[in-house]
Protein backbone atom coordinates (compact mmCIF):
# COMPACT_ATOMS: atom_id res chain seq x y z
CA UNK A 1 9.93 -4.03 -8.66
CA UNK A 2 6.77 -4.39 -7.00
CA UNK A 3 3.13 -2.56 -8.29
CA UNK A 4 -0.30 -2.48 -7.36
CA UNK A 5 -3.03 -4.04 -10.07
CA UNK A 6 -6.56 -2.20 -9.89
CA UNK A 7 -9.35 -4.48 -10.91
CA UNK A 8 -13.01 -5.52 -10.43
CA UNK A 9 -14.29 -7.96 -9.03
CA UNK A 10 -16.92 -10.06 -9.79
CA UNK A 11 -19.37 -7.51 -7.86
CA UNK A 12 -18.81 -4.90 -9.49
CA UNK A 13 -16.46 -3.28 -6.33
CA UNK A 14 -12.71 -2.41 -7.41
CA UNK A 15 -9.92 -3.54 -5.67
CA UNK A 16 -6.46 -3.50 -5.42
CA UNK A 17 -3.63 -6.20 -5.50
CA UNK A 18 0.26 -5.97 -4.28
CA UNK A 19 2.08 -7.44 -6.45
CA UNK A 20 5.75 -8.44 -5.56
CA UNK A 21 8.85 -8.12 -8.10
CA UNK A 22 8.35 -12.13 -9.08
CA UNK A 23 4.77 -11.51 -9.84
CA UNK A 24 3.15 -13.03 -6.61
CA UNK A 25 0.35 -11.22 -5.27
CA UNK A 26 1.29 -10.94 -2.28
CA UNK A 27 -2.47 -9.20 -0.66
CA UNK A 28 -5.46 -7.53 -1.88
CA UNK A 29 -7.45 -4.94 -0.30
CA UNK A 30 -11.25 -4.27 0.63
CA UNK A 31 -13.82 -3.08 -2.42
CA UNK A 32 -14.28 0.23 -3.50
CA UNK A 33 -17.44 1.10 -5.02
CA UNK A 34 -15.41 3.96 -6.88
CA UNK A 35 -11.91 3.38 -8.99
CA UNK A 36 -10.89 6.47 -7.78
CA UNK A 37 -11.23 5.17 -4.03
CA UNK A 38 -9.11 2.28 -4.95
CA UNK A 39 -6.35 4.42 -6.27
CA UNK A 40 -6.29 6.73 -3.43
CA UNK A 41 -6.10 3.67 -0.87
CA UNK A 42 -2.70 3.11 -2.65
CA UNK A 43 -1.78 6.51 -2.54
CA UNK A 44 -2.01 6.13 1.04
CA UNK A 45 -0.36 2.86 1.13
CA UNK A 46 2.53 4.21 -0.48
CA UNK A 47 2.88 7.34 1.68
CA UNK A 48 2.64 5.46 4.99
CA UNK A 49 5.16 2.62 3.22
CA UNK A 50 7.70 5.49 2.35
CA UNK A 51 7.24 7.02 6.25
CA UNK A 52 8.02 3.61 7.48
CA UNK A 53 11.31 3.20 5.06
CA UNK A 54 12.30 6.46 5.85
CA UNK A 55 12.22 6.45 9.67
CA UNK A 56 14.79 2.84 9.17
CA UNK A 57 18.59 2.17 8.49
CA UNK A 58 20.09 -0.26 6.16
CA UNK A 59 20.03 -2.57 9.36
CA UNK A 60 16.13 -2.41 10.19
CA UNK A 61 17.14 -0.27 12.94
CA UNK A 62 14.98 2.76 13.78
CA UNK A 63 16.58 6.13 13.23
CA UNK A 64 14.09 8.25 14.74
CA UNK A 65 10.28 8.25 16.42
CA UNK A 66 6.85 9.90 14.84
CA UNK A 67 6.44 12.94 17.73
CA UNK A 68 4.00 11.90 20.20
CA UNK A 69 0.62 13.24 19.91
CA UNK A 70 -0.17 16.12 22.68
């Protein structure tokens, strides 16, 4: 199973890191000069990443479309 690590980097900023289920990260995001940002930048991640799964068949295929904007 994949997670997301929260740390700080050597500036003081956090950031995140995806981690995939074999323990490779597999990208990090921008700094945050508050944890909290950090954590909400994944919560975002997450809910975009579930949008995208949930729009998709087994096959990749794409079941249906976002509405277009008026």
């Amino acid at each position: 199973m994949y997670k997301f690590e929260v740390y700080k980097d050597k500036g003081g900023e956090f950031r995140f890191r995806f981690k995939a289920s074999n323990g490779e990260a597999m990208f990090s995001s921008e700094g945050y000069k508050a944890k909290a940002s950090a954590m909400s930048a994944i919560e975002i991640h997450q809910e975009e990443h579930a949008k995208r799964r949930d729009r998709r068949s087994d096959e990749g295929r794409i079941l249906s479309r976002p509405a277009a904007a008026a």
